[in-house]
N, C-alpha and C. Protein backbone atom coordinates (compact mmCIF):
# COMPACT_ATOMS: atom_id res chain seq x y z
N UNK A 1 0.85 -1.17 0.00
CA UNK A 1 0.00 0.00 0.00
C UNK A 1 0.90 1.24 0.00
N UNK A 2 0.53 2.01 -0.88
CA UNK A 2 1.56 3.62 -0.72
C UNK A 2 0.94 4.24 0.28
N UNK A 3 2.11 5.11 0.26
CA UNK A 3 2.00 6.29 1.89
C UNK A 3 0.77 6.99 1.41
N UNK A 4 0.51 7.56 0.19
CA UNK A 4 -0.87 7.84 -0.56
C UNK A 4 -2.10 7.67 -0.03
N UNK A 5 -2.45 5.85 -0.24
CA UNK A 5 -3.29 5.04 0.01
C UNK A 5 -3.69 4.87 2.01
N UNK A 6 -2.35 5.37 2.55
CA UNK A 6 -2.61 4.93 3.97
C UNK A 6 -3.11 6.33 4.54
N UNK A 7 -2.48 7.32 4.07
CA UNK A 7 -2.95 8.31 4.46
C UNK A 7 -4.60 8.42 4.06
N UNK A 8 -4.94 8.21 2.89
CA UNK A 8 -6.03 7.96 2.71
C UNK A 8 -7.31 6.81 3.92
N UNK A 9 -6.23 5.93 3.86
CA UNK A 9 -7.05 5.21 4.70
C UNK A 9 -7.58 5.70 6.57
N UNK A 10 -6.42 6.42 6.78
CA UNK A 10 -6.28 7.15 8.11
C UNK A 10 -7.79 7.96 7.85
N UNK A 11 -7.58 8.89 7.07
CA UNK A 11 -8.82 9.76 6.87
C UNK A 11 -9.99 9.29 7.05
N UNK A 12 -10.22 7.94 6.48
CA UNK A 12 -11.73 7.61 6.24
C UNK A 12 -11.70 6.77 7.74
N UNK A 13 -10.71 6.56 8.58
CA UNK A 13 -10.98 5.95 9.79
C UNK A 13 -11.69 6.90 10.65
N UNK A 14 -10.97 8.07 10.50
CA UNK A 14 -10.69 9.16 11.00
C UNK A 14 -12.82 9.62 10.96
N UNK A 15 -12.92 9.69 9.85
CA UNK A 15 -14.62 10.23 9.57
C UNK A 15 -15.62 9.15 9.76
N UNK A 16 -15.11 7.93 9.78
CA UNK A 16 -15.84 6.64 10.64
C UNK A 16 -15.83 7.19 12.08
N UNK A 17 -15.04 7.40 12.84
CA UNK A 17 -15.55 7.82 14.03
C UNK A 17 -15.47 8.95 14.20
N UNK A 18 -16.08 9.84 13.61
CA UNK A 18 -16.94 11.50 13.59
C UNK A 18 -18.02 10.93 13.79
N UNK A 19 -18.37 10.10 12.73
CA UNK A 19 -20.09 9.83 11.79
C UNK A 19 -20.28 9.20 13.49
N UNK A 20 -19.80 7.97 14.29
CA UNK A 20 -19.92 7.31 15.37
C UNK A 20 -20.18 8.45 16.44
N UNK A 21 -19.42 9.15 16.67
CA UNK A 21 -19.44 10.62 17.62
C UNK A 21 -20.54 10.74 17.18
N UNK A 22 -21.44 11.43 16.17
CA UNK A 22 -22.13 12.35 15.86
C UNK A 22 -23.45 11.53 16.27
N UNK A 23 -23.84 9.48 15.32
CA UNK A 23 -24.51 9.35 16.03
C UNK A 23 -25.04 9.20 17.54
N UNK A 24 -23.63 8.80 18.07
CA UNK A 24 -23.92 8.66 19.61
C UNK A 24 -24.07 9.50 20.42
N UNK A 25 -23.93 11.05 20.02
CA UNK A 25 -23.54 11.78 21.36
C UNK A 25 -24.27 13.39 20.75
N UNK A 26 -24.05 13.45 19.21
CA UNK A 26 -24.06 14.29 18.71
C UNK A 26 -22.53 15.29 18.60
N UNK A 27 -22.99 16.05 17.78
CA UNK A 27 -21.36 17.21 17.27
C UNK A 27 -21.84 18.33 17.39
N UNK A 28 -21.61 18.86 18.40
CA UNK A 28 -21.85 20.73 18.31
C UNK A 28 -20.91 21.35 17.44
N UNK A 29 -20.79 22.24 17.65
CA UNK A 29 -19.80 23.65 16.70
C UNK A 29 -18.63 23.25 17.65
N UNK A 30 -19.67 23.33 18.86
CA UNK A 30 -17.84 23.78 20.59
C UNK A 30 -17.22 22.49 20.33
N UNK A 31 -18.11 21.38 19.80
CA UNK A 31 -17.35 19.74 19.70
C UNK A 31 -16.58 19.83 18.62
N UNK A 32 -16.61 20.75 17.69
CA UNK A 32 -16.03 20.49 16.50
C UNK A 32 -14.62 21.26 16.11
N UNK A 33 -15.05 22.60 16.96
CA UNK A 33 -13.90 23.96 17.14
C UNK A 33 -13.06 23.90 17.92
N UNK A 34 -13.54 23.83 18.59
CA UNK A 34 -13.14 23.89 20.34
C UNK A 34 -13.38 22.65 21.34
N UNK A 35 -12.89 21.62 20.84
CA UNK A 35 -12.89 20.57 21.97
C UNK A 35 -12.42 20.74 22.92
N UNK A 36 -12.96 20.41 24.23
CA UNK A 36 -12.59 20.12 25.32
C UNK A 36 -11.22 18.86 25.01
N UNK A 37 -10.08 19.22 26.00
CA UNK A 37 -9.26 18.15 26.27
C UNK A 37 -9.77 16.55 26.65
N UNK A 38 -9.49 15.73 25.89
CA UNK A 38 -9.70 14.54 25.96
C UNK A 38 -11.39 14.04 24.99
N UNK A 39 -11.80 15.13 24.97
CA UNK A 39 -12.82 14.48 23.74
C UNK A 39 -12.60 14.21 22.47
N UNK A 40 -13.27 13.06 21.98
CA UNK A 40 -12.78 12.15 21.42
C UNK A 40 -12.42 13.01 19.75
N UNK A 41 -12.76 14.40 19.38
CA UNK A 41 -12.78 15.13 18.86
C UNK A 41 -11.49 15.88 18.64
N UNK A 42 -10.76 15.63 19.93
CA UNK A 42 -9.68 16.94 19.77
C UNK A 42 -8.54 16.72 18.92
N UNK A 43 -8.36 17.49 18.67
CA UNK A 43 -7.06 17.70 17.58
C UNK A 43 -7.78 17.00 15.93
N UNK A 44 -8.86 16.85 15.80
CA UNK A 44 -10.03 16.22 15.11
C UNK A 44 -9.30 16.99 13.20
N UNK A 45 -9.93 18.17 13.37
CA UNK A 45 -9.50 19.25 12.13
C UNK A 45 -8.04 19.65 12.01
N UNK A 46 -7.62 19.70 12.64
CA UNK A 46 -5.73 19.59 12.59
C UNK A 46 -5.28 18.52 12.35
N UNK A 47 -5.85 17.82 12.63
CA UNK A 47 -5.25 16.20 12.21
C UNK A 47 -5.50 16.16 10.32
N UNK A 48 -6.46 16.54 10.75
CA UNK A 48 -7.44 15.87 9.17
C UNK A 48 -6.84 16.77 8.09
N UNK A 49 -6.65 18.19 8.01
CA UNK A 49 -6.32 19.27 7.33
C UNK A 49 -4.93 18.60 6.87
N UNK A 50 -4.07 18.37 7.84
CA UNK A 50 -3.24 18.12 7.79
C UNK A 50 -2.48 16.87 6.66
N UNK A 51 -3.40 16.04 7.23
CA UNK A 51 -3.28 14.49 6.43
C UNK A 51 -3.73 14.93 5.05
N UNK A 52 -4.86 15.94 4.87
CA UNK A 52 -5.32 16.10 3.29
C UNK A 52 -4.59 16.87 2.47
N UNK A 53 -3.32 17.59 3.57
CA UNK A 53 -2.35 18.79 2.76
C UNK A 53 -1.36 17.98 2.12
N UNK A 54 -0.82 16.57 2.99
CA UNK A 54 0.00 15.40 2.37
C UNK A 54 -0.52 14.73 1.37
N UNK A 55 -1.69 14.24 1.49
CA UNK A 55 -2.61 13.37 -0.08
C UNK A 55 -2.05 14.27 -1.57
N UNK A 56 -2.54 15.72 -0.71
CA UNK A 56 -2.69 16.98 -2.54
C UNK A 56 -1.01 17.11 -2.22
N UNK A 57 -0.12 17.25 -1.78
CA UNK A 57 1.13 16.94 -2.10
C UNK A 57 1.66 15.55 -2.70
N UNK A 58 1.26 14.96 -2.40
CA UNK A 58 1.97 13.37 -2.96
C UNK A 58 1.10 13.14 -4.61
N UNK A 59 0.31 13.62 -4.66
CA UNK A 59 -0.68 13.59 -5.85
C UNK A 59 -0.03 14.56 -6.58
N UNK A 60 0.08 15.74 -6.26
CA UNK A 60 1.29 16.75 -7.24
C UNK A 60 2.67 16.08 -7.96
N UNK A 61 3.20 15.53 -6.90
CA UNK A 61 4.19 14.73 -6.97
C UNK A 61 4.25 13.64 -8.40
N UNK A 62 3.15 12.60 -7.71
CA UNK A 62 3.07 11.80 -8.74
C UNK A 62 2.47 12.26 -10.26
N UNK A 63 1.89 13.43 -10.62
CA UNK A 63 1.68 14.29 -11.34
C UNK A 63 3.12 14.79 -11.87
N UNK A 64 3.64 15.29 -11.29
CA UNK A 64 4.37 16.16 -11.70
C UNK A 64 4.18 17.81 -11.71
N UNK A 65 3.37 18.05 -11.29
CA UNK A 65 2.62 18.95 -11.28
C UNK A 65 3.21 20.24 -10.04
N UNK A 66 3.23 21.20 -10.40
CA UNK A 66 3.09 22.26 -9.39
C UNK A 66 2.31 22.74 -8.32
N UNK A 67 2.66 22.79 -7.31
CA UNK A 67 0.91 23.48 -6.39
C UNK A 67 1.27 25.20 -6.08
């Protein structure tokens, strides 16, 4: 599997348990922005932003392409 594909896969783990959060407990804005320390949320959008800035880099890459 490429670093591509895993990063990819991280992501969709990653929004499997949002969708789980969201049914079980629900997702506010404060759950989504502003987590409290230790909910299962935190570092949620920094994580994710992050992992999707590596995908559109490695995809440039294998492109050839400029960003």
């Amino acid at each position: 599997m490429s670093n591509k594909q895993k990063l990819i896969q991280r992501m969709l783990e990653m929004q499997r348990k949002f969708i789980t959060q969201e049914h079980k407990e629900g997702v506010t804005l404060e759950d989504y922005y502003c987590p409290e320390d230790g909910h299962p949320l935190e570092n949620y959008r920094q994580e994710y932003a992050e992992l999707a800035t590596q995908v559109v880099d490695l995809a440039h890459e294998e492109k050839g392409s400029k960003r």
